[in-house]
N, C-alpha and C. Protein backbone atom coordinates (compact mmCIF):
# COMPACT_ATOMS: atom_id res chain seq x y z
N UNK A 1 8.89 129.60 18.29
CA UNK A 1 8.00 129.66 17.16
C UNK A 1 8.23 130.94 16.37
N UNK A 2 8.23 131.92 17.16
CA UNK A 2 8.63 133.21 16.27
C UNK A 2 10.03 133.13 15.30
N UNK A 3 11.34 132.77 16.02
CA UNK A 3 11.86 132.25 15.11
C UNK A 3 11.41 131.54 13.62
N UNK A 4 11.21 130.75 13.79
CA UNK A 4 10.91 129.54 12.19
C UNK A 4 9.77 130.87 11.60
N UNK A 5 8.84 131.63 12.26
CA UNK A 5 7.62 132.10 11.63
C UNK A 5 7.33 133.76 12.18
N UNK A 6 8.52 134.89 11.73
CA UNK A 6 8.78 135.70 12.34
C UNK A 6 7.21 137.06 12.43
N UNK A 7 6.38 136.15 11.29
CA UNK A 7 5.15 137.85 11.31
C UNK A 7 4.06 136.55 11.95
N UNK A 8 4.22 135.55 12.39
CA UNK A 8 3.23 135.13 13.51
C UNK A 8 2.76 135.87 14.30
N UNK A 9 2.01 135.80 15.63
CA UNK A 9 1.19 136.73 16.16
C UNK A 9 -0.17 137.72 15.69
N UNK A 10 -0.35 137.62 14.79
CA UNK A 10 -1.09 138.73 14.46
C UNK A 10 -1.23 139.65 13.50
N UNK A 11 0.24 139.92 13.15
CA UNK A 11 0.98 141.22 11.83
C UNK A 11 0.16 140.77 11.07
N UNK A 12 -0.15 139.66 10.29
CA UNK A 12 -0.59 139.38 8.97
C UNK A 12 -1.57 138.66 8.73
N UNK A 13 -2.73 138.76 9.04
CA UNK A 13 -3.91 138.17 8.74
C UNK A 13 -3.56 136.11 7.81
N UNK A 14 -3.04 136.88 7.08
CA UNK A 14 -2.43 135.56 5.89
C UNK A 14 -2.15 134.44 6.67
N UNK A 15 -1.31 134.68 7.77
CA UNK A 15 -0.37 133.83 8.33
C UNK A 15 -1.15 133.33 9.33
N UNK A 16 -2.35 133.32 9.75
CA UNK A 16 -3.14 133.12 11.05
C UNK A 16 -3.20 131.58 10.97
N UNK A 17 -2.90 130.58 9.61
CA UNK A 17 -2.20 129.26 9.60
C UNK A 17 -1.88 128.33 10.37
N UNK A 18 -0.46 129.46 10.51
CA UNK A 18 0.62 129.18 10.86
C UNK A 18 0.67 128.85 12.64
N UNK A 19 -0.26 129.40 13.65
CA UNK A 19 -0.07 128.98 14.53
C UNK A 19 -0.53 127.54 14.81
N UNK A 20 -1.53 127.13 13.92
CA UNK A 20 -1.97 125.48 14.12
C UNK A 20 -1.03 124.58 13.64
N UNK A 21 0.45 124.90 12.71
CA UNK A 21 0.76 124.19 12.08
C UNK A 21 1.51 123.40 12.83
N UNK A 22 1.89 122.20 12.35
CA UNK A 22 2.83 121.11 13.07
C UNK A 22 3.74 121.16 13.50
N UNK A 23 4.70 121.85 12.34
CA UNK A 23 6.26 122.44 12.14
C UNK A 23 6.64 123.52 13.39
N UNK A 24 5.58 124.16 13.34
CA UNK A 24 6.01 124.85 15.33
C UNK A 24 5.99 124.69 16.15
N UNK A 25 5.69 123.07 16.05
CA UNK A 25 5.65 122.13 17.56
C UNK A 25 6.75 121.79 17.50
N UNK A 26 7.48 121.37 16.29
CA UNK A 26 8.79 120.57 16.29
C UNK A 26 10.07 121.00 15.85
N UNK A 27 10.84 120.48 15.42
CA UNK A 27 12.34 120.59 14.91
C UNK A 27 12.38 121.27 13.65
N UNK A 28 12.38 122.72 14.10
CA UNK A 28 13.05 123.31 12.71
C UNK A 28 13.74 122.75 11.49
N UNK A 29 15.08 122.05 12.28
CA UNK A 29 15.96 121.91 11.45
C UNK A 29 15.52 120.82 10.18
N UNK A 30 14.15 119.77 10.86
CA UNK A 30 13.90 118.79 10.06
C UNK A 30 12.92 119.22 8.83
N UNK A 31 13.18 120.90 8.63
CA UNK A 31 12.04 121.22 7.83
C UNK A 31 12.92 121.88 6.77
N UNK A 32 13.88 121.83 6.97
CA UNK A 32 15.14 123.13 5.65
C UNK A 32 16.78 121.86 6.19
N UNK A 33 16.34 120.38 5.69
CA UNK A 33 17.41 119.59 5.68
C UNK A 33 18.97 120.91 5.11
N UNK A 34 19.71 119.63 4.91
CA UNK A 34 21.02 120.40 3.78
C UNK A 34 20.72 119.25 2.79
N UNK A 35 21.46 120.30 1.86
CA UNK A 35 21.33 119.14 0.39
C UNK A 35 21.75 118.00 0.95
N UNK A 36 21.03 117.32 0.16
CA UNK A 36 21.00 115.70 -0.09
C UNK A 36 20.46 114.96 1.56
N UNK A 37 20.19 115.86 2.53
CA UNK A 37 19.54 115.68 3.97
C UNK A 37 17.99 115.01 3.49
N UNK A 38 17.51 114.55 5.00
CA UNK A 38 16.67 113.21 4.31
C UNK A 38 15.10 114.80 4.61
N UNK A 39 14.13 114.25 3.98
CA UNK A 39 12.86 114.88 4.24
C UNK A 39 11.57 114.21 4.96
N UNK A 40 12.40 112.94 5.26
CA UNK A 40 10.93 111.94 5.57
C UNK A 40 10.77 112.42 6.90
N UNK A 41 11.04 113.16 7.77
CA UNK A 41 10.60 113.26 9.21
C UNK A 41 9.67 114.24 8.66
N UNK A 42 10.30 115.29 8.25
CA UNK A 42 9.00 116.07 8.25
C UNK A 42 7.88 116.30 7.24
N UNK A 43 8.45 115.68 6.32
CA UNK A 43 7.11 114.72 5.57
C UNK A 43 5.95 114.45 5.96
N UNK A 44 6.53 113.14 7.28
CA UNK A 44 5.83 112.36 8.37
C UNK A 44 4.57 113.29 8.99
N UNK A 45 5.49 114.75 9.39
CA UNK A 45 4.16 115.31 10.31
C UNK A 45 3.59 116.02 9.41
N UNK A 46 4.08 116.70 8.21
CA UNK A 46 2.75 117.29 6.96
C UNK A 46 1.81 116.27 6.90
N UNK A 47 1.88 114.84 6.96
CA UNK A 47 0.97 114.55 6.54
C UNK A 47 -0.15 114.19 7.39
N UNK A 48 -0.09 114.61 8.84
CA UNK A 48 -0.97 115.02 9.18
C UNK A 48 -1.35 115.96 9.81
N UNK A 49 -0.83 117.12 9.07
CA UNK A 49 -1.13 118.65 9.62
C UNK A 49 -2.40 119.00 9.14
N UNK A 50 -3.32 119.82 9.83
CA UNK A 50 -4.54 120.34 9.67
C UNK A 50 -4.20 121.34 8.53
N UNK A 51 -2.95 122.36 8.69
CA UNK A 51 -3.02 123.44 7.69
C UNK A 51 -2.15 122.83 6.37
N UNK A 52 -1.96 121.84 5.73
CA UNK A 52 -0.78 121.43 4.93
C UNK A 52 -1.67 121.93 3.68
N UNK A 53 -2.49 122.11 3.67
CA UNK A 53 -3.13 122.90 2.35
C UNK A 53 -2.69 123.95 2.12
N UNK A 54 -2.95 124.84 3.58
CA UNK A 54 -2.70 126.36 3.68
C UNK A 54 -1.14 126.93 3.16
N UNK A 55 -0.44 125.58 3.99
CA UNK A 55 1.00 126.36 3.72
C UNK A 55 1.49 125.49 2.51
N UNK A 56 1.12 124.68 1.22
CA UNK A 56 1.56 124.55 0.45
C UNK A 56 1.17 125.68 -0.49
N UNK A 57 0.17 126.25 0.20
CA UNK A 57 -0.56 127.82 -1.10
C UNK A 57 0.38 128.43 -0.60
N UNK A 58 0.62 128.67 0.29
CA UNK A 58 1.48 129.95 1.10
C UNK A 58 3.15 129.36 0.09
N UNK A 59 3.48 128.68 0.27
CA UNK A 59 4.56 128.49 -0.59
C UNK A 59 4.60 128.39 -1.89
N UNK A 60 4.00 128.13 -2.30
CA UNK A 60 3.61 128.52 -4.12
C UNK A 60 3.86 129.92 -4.57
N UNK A 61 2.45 130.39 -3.40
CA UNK A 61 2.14 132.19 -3.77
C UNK A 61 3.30 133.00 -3.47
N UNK A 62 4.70 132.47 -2.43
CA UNK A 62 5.30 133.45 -2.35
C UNK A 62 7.01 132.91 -2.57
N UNK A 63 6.81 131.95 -3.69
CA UNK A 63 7.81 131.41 -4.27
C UNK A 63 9.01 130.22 -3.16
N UNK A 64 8.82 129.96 -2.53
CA UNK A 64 9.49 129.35 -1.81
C UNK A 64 10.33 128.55 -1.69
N UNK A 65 11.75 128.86 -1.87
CA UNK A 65 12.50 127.85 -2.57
C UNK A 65 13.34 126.99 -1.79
N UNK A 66 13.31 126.88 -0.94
CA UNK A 66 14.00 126.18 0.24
C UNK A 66 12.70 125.59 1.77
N UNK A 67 13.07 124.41 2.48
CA UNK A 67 12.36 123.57 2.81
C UNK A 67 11.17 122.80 2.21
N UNK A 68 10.93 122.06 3.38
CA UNK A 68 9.47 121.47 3.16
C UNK A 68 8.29 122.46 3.47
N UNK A 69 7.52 122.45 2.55
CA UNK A 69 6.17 123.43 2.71
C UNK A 69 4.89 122.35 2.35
N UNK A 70 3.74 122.18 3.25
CA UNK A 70 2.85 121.69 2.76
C UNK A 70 2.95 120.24 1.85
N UNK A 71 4.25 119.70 2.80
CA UNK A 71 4.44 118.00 2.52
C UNK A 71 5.46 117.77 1.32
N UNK A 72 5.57 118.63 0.64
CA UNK A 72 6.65 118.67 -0.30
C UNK A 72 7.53 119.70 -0.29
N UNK A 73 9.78 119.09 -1.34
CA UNK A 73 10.44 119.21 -0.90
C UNK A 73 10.59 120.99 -2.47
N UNK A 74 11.35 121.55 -2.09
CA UNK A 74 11.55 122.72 -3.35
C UNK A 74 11.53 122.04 -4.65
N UNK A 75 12.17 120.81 -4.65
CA UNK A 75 11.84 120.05 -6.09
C UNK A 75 10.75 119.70 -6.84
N UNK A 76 9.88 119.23 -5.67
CA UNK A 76 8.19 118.65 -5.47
C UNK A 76 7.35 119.90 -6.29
N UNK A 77 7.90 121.08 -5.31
CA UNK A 77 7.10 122.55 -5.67
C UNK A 77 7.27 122.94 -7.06
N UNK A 78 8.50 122.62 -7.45
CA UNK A 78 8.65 123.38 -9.13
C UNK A 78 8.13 122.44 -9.93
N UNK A 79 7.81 121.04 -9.64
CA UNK A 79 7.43 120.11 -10.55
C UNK A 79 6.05 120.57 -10.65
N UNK A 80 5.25 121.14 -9.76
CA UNK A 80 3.77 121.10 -9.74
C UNK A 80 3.24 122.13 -10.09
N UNK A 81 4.31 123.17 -10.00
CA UNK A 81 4.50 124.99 -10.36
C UNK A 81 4.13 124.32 -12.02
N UNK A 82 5.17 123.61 -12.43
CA UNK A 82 5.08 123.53 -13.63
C UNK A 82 3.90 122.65 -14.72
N UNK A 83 3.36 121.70 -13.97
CA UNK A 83 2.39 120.93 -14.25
C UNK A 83 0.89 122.06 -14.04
N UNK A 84 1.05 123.30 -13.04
CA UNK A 84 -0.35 123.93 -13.22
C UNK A 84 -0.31 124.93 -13.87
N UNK A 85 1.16 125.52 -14.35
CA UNK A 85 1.11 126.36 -15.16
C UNK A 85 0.55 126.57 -16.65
């Protein structure tokens, strides 16, 4: 878990999230595909993560341009970046 989520533990109040989230139960790799790699697995478990709110703010607020964050893919994020701007 520290891997995928290195100021887990404690360091950062912000991140206190991150230990409920789904994505640290499972397969890294299904969360930062390679281009044109599929997103529906981990899609699958955003959508029923308790924090998928938390960490789609968390990826907004700190620009996030690579993986799935909060059920959507970096494409998802700039479309919505741009629709609330």
């Amino acid at each position: 878990m520290t891997e995928v989520f290195p100021l887990l533990g404690g360091f950062d109040e912000e991140l206190t999230w991150q230990e409920r989230a789904l994505c640290a139960q499972t397969d890294p790799e299904s969360f930062f595909p390679e281009k044109g790699g599929s997103t529906r697995e981990a899609k699958r478990v955003c959508l029923v993560c308790e924090v998928k709110a938390d960490c789609l703010e968390y990826a907004l607020a700190h620009d996030e341009r690579f993986g799935i964050w909060g059920g959507l893919s970096e494409r998802e994020r700039r479309k919505l970046k741009r629709r609330t701007a």
